[in-house]
PDB file of N, CA and C in Angstrom:
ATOM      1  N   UNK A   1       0.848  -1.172   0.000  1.00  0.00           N
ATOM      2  CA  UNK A   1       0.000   0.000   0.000  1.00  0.00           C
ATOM      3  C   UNK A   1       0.895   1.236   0.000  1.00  0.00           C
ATOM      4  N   UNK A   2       0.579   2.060  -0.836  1.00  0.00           N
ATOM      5  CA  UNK A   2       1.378   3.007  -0.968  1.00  0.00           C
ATOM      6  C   UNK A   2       0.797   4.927  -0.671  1.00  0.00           C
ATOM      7  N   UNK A   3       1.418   5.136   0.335  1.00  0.00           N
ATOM      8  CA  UNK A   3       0.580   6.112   1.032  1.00  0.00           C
ATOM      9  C   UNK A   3       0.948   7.797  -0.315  1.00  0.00           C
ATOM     10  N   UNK A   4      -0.110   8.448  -0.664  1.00  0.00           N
ATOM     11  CA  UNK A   4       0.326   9.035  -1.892  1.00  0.00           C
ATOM     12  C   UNK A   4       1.137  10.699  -0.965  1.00  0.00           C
ATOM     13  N   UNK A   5       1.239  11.239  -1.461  1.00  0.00           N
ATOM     14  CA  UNK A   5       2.559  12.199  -1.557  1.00  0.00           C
ATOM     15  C   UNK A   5       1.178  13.403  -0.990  1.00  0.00           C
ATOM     16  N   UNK A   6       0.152  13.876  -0.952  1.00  0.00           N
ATOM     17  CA  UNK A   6      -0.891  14.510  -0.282  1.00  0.00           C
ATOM     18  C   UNK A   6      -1.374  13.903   1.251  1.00  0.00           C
ATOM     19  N   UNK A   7      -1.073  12.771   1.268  1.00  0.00           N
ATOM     20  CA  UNK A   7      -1.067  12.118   2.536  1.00  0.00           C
ATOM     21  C   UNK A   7      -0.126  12.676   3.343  1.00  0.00           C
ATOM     22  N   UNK A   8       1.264  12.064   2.736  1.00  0.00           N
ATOM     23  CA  UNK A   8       2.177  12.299   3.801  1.00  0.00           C
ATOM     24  C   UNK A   8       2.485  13.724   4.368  1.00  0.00           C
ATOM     25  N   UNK A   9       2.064  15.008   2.937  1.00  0.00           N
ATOM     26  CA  UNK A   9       2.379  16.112   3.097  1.00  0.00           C
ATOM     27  C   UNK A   9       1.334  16.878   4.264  1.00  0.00           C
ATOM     28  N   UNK A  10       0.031  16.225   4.593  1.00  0.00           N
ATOM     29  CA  UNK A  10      -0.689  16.497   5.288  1.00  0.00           C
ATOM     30  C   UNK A  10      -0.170  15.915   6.687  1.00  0.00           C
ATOM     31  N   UNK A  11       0.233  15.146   6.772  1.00  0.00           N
ATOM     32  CA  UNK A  11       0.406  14.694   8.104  1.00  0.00           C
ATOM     33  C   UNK A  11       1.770  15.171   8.875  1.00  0.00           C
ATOM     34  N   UNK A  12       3.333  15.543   8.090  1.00  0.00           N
ATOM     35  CA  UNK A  12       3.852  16.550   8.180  1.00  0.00           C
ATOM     36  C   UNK A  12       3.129  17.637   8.372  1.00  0.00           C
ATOM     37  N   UNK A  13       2.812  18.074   7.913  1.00  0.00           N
ATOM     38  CA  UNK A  13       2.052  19.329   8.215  1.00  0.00           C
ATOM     39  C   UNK A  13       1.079  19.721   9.743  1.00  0.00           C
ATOM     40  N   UNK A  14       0.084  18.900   9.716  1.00  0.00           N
ATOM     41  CA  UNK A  14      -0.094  18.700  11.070  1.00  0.00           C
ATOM     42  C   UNK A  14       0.369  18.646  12.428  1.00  0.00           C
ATOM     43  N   UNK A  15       1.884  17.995  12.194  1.00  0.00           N
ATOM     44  CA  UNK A  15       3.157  17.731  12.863  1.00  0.00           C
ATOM     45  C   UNK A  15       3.587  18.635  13.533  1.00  0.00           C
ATOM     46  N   UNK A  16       3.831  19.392  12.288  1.00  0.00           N
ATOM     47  CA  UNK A  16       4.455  20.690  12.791  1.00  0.00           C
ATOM     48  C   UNK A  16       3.802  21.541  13.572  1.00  0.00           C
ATOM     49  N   UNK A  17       2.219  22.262  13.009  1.00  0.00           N
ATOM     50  CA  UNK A  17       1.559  22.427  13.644  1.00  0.00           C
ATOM     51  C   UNK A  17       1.413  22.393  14.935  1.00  0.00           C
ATOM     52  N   UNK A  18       1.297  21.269  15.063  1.00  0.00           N
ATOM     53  CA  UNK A  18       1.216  20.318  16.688  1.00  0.00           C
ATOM     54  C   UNK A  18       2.771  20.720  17.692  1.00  0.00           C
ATOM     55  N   UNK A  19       3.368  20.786  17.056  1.00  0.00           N
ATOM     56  CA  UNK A  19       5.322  21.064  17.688  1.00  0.00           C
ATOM     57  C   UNK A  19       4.937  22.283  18.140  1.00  0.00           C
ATOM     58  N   UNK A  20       5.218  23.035  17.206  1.00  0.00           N
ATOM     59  CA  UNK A  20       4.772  24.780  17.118  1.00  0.00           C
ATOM     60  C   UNK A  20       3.581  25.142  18.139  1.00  0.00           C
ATOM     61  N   UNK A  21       2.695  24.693  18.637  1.00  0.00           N
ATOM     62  CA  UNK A  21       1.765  25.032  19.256  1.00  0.00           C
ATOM     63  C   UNK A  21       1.958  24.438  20.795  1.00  0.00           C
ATOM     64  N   UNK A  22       2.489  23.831  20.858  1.00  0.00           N
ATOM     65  CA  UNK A  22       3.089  22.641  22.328  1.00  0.00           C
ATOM     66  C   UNK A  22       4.044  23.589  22.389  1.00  0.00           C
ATOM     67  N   UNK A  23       4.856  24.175  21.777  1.00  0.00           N
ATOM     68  CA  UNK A  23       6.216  24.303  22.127  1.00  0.00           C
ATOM     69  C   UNK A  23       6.625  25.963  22.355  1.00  0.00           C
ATOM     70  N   UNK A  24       5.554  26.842  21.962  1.00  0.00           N
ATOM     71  CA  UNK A  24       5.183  27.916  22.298  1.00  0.00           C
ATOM     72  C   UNK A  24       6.261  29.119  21.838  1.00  0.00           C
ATOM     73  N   UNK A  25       6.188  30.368  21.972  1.00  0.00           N
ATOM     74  CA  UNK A  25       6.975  31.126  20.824  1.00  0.00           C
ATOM     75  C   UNK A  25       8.482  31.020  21.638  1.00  0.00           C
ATOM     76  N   UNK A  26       9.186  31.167  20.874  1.00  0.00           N
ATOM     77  CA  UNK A  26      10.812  31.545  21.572  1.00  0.00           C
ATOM     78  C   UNK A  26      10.902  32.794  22.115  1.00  0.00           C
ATOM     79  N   UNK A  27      11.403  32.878  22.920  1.00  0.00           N
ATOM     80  CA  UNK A  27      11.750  34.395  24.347  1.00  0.00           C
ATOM     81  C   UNK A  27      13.177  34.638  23.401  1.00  0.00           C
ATOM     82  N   UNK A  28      13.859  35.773  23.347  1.00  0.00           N
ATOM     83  CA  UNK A  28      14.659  36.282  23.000  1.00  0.00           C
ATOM     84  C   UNK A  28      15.294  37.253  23.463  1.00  0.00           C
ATOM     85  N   UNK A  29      16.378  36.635  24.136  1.00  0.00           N
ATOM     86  CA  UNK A  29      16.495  37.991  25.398  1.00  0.00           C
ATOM     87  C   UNK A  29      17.779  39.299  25.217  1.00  0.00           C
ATOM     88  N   UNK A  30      17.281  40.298  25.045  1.00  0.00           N
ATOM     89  CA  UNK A  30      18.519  41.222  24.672  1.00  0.00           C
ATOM     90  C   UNK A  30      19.856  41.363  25.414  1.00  0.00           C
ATOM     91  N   UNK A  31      20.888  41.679  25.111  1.00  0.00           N
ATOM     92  CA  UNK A  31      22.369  41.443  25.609  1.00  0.00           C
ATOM     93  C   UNK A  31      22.969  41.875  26.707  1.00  0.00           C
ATOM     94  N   UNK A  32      23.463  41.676  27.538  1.00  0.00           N
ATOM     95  CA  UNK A  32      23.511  42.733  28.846  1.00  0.00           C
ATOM     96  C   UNK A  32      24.817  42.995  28.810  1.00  0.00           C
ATOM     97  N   UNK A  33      25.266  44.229  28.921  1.00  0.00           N
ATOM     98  CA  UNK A  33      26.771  44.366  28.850  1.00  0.00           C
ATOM     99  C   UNK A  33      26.929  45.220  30.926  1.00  0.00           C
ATOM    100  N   UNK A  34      28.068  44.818  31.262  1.00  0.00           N
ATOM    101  CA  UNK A  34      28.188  44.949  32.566  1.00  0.00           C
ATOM    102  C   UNK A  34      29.530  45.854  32.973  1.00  0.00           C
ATOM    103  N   UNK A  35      29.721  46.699  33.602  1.00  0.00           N
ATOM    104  CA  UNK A  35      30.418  47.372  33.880  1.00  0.00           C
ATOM    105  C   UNK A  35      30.605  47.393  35.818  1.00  0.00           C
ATOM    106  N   UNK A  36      31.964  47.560  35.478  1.00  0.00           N
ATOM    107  CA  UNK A  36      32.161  47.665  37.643  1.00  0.00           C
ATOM    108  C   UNK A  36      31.546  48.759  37.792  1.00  0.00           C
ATOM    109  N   UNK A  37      31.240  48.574  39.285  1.00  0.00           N
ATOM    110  CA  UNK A  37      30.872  50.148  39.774  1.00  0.00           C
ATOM    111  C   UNK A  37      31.979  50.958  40.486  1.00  0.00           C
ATOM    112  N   UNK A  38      31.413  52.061  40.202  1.00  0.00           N
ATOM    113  CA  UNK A  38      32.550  53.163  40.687  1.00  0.00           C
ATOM    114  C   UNK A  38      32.321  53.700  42.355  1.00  0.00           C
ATOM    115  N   UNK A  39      31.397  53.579  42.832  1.00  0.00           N
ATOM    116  CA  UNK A  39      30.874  53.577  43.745  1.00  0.00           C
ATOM    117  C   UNK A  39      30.708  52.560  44.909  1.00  0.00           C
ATOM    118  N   UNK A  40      30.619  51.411  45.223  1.00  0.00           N
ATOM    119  CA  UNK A  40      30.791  50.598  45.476  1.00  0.00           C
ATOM    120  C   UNK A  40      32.272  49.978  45.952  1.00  0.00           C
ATOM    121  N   UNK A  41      32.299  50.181  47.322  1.00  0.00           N
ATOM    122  CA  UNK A  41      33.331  49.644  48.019  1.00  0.00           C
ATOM    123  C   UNK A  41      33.211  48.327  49.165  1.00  0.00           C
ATOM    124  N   UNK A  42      34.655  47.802  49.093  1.00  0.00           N
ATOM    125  CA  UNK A  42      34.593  46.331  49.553  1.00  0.00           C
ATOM    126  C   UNK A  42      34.217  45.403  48.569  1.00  0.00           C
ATOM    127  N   UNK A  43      34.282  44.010  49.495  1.00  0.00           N
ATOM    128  CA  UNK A  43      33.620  42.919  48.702  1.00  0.00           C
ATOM    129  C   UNK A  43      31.962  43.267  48.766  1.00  0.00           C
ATOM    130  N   UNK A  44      31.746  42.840  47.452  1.00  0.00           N
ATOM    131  CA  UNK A  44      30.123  42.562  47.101  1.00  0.00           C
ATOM    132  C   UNK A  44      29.634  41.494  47.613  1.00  0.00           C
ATOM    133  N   UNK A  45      28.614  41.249  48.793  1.00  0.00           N
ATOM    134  CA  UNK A  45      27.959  40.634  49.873  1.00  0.00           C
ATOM    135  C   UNK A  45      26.249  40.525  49.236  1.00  0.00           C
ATOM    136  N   UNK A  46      26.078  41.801  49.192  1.00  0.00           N
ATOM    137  CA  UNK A  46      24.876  41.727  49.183  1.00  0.00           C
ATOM    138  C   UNK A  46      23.889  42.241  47.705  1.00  0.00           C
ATOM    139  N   UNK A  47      23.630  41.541  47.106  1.00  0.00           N
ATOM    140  CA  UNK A  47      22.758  41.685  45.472  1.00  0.00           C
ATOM    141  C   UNK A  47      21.904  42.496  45.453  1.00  0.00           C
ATOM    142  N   UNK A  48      21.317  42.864  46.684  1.00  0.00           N
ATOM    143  CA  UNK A  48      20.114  44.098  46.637  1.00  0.00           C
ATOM    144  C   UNK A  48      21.205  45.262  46.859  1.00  0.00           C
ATOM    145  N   UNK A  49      21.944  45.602  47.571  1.00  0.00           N
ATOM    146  CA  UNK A  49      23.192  46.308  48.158  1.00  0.00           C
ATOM    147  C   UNK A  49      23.680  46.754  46.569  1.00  0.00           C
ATOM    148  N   UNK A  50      23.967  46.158  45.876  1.00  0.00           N
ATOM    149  CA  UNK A  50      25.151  46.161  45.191  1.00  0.00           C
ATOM    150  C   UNK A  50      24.099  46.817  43.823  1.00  0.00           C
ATOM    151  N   UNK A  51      22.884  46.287  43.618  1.00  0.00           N
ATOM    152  CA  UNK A  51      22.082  46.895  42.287  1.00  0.00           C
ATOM    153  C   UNK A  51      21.318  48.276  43.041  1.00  0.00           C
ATOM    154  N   UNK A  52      21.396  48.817  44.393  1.00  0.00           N
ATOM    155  CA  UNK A  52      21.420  49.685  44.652  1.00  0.00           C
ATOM    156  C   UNK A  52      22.303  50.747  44.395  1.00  0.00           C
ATOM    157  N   UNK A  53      22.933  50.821  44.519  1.00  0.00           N
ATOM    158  CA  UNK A  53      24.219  51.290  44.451  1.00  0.00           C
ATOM    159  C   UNK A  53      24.469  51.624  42.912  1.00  0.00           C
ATOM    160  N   UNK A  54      24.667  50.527  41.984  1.00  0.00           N
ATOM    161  CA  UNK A  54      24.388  50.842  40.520  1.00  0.00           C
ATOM    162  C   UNK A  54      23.238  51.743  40.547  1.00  0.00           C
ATOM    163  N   UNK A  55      21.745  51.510  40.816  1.00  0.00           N
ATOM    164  CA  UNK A  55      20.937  52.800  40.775  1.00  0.00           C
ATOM    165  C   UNK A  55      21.301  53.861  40.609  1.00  0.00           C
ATOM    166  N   UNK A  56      22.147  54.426  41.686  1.00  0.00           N
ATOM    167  CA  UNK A  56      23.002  55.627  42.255  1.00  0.00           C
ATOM    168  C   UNK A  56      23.594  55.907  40.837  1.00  0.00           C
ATOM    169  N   UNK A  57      23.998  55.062  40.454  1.00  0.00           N
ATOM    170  CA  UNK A  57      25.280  55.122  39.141  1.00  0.00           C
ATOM    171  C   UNK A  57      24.572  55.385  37.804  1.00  0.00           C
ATOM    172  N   UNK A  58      23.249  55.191  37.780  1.00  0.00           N
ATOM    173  CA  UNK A  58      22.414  55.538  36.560  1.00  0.00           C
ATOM    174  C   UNK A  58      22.265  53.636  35.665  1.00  0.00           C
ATOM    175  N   UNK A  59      22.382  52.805  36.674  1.00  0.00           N
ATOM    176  CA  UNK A  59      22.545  51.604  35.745  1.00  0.00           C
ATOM    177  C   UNK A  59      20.500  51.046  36.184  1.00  0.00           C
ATOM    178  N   UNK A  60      20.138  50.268  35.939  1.00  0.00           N
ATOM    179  CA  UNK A  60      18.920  49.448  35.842  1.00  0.00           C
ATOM    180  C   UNK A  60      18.971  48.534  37.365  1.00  0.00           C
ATOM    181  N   UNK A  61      20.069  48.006  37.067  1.00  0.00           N
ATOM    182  CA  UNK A  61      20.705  46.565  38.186  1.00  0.00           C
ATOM    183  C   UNK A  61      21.806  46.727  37.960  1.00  0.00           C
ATOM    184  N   UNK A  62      22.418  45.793  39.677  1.00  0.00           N
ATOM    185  CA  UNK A  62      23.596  45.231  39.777  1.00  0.00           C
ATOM    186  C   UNK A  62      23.785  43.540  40.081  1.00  0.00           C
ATOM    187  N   UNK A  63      24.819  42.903  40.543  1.00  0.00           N
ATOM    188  CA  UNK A  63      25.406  41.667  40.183  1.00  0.00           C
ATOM    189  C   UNK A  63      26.565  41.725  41.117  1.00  0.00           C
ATOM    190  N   UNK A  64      26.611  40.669  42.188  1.00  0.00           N
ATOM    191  CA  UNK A  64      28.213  40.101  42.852  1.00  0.00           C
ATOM    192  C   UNK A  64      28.385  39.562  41.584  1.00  0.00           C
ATOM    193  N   UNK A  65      29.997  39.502  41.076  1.00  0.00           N
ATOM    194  CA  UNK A  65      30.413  38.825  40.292  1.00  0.00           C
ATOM    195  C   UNK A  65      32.209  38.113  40.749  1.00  0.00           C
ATOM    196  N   UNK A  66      32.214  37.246  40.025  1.00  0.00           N
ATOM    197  CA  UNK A  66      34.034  36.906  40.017  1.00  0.00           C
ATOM    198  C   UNK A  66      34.364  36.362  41.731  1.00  0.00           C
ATOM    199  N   UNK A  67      35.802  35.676  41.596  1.00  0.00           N
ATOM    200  CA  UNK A  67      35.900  35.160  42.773  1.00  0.00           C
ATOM    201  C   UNK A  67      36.288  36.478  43.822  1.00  0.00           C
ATOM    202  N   UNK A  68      36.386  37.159  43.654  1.00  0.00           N
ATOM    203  CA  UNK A  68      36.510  38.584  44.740  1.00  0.00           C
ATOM    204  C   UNK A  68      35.551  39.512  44.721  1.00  0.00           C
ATOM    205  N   UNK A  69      34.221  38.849  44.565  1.00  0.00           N
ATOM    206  CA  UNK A  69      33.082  39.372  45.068  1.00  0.00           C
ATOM    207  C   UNK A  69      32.585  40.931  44.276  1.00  0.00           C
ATOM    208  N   UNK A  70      32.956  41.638  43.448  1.00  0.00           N
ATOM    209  CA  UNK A  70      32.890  42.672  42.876  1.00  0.00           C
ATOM    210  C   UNK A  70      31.540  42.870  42.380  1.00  0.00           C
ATOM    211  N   UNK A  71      31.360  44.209  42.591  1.00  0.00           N
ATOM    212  CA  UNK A  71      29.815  44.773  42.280  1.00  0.00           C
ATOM    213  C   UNK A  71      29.707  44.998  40.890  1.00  0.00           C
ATOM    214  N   UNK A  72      29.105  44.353  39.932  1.00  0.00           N
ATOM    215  CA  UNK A  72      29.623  44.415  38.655  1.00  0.00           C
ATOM    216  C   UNK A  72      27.584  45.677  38.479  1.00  0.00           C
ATOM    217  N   UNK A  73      27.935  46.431  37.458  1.00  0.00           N
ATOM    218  CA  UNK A  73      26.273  47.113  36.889  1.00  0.00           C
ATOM    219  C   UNK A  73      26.148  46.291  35.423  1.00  0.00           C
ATOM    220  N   UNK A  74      24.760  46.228  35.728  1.00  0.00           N
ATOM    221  CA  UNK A  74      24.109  45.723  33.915  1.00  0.00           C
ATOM    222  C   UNK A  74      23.286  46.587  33.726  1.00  0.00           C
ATOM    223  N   UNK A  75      23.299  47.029  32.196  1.00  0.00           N
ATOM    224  CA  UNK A  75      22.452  48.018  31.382  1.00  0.00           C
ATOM    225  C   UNK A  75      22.287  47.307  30.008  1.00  0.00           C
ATOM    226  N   UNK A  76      20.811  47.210  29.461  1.00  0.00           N
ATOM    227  CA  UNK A  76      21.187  46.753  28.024  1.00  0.00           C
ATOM    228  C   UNK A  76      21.899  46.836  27.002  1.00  0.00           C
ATOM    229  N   UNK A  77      22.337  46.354  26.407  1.00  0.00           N
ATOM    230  CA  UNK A  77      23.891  47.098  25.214  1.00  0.00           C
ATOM    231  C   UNK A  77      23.088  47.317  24.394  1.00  0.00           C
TER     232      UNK A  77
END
């Protein structure tokens, strides 16, 4: 039995359909470029502390980063 070439293209089709709808749209998240703060002294302890502080600095958020704790700021690039 030979399944004809409108068959199969329908049921591909469906397929996909079915993927695409289960699998829901892709998120795409814009780039964050990060800069130290200038403000911010000592080790970085505390993540609310530290994206405060960036505030101050004109950034969105901050970030402990690296093994010496540094207050790093993120702003979208």
């Amino acid at each position: 039995m030979k399944l004809s070439l409108r068959l199969i293209s329908a049921i591909l089709l469906s397929f996909m359909l079915l993927t695409s709808t289960v699998m829901g749209p892709v998120k795409v998240e814009a780039r964050v470029c990060e800069t130290r703060s200038q403000k911010f002294k000592g080790p970085c302890v505390s993540e609310n502390n530290c994206a405060n502080v960036c505030q101050t600095e004109g950034f969105p958020d901050g970030d402990c980063n690296g093994i010496l704790r540094r207050c790093y700021c993120n702003s979208p690039c």
